[in-house]
Protein backbone atom coordinates (compact mmCIF):
# COMPACT_ATOMS: atom_id res chain seq x y z
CA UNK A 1 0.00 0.00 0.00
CA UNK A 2 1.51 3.56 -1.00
CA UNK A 3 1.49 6.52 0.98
CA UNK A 4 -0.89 8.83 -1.13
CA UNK A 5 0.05 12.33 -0.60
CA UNK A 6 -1.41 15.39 -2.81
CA UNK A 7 0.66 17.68 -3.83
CA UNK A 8 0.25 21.44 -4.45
CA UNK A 9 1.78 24.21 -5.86
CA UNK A 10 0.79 27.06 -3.96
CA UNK A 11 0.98 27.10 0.16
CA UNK A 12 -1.92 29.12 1.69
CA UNK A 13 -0.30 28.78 4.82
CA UNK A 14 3.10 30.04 4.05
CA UNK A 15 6.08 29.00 6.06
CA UNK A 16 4.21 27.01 9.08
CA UNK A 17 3.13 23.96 7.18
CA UNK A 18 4.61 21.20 9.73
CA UNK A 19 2.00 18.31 9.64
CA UNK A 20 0.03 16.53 7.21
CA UNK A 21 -3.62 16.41 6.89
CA UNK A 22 -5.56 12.83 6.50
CA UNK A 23 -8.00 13.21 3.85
CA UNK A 24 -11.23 11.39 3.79
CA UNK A 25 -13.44 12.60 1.16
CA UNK A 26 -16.22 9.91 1.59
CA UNK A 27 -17.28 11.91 5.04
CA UNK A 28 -18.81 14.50 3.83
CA UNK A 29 -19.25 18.05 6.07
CA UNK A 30 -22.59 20.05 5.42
CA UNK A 31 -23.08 23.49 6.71
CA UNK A 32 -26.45 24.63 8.80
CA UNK A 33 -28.13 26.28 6.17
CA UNK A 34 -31.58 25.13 4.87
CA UNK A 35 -31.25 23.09 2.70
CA UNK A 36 -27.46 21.65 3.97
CA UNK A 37 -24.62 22.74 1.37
CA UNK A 38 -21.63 20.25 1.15
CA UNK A 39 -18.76 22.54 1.95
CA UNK A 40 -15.78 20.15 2.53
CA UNK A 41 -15.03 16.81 3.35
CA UNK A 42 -13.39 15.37 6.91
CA UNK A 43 -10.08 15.65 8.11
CA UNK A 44 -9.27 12.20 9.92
CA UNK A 45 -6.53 12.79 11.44
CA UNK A 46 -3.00 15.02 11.85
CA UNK A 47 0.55 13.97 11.88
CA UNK A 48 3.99 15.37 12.03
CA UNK A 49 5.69 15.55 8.69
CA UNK A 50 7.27 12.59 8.38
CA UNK A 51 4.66 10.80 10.53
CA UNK A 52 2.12 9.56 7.50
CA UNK A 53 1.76 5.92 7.27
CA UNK A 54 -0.17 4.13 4.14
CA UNK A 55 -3.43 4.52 3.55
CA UNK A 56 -6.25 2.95 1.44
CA UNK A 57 -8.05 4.84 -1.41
CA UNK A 58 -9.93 7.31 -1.20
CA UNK A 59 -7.77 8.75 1.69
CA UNK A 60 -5.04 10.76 1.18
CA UNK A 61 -2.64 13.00 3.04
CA UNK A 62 -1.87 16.85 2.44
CA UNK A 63 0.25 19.30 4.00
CA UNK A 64 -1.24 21.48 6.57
CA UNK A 65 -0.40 23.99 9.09
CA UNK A 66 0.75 22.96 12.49
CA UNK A 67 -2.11 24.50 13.94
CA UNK A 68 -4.91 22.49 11.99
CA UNK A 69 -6.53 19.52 14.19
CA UNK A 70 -9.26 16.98 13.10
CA UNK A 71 -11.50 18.02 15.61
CA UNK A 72 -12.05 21.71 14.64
CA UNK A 73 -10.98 21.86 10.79
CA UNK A 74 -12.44 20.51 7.31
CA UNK A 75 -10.44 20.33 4.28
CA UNK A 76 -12.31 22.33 1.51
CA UNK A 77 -9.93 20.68 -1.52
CA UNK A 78 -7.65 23.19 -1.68
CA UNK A 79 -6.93 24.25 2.59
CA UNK A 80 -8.07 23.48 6.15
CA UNK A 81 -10.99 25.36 7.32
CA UNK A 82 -12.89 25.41 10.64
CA UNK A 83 -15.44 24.04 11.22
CA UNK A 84 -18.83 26.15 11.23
CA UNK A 85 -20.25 26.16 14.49
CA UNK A 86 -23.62 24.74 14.87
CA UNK A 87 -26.82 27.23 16.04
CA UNK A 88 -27.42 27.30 19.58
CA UNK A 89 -29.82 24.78 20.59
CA UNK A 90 -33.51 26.30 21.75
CA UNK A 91 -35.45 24.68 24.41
CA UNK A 92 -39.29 25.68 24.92
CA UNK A 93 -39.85 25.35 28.77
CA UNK A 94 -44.13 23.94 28.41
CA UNK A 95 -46.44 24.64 31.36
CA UNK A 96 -48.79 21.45 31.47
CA UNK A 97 -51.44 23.49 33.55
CA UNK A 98 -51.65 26.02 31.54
CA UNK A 99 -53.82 25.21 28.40
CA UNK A 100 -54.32 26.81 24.63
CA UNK A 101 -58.14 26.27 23.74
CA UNK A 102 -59.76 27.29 20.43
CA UNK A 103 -62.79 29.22 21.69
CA UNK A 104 -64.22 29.57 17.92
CA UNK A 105 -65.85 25.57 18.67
CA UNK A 106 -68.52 25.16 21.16
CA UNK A 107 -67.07 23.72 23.74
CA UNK A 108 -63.69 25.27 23.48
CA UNK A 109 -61.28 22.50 22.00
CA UNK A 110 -57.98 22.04 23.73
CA UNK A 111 -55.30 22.67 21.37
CA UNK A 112 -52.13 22.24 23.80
CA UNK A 113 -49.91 24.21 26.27
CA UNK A 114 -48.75 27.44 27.04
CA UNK A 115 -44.73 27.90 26.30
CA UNK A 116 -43.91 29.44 29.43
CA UNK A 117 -40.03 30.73 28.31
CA UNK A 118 -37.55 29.42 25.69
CA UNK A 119 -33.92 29.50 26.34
CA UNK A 120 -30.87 28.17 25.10
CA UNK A 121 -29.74 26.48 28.76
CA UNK A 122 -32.48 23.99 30.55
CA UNK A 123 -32.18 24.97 34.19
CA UNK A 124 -34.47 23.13 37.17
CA UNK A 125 -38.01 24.47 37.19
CA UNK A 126 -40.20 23.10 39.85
CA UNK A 127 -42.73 20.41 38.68
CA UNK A 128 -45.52 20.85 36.76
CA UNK A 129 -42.89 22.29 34.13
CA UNK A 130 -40.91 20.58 31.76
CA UNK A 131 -38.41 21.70 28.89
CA UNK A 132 -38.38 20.43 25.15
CA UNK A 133 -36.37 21.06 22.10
CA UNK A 134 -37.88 23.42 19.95
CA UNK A 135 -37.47 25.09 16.92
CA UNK A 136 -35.03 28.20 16.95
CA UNK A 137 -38.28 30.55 15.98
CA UNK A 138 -40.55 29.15 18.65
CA UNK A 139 -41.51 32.41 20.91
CA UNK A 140 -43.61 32.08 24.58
CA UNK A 141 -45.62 34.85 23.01
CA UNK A 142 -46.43 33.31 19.43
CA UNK A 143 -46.65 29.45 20.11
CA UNK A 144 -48.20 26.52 21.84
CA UNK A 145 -46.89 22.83 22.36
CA UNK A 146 -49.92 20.89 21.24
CA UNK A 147 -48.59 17.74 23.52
CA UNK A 148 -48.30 15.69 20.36
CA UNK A 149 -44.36 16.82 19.78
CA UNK A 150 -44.93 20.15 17.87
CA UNK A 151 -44.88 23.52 18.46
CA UNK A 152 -47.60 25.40 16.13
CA UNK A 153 -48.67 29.30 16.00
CA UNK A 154 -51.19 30.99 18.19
CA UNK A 155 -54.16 31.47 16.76
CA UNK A 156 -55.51 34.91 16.18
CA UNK A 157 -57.33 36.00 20.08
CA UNK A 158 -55.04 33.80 21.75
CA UNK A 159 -52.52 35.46 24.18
């Protein structure tokens, strides 16, 4: 098995290029738009120069600044990149007591529960309460948990 290493003609990195870079371009890295966008493929791993060992196709090793780690970079096919950083997490913190009806039926029909706060950290709240993931647009003061997994809208005379 060879040692597969790419080789390039310009250095973005100028001068500090001390390791080498294993390439896997079947692991692919998206960023978090909507829809996903490939934007690189995965870095497996970092060595010393010197320190490559053979590897199986598709992976290969290039250069790569001494600063570049597997953890935090990408390689974009022509230089290591960071990583984007995902979006904050939202959590919806639901008040079970506290229940959305739809007064426009006779009876009123119980479409779920009131989203009390949303935040990015879950800290303890006393019981009734509960957090949930949520959507990143979910608002205490423009949706209700309708118990069945889903956050949905207020409807219009709703507060």
């Amino acid at each position: 098995m060879a040692v597969l290493v790419a080789s390039f003609t310009s250095n973005t990195w100028g001068d500090d290029m001390t390791q080498q870079a294993l390439i896997s371009p079947n692991e692919l890295i998206y960023n978090y738009a909507t829809p996903p966008v490939q934007i690189g493929v995965r870095i497996a791993q970092t060595v010393p120069d010197g320190g490559e060992f053979p590897v199986a196709e598709p992976l290969y090793w290039v250069p790569c600044a001494d600063d570049v780690n597997a953890s935090t970079y990408y390689w974009n096919g022509s230089t290591a990149i960071v990583k984007p950083t995902p979006p904050a997490q939202s959590y919806a913190l639901i008040s079970p007591n506290d229940k959305i009806y739809d007064s426009s039926f006779s009876p009123p029909v119980l479409l779920g529960y009131r989203v009390v706060a949303v935040s990015t950290v879950q800290n303890t709240q006393p019981a009734p309460l509960y957090w949930l993931s949520c959507p990143n647009n979910v608002t205490p003061s423009g949706y209700y948990y309708d118990g069945n997994g889903a956050f949905a809208p207020l409807p219009a005379g709703v507060e």
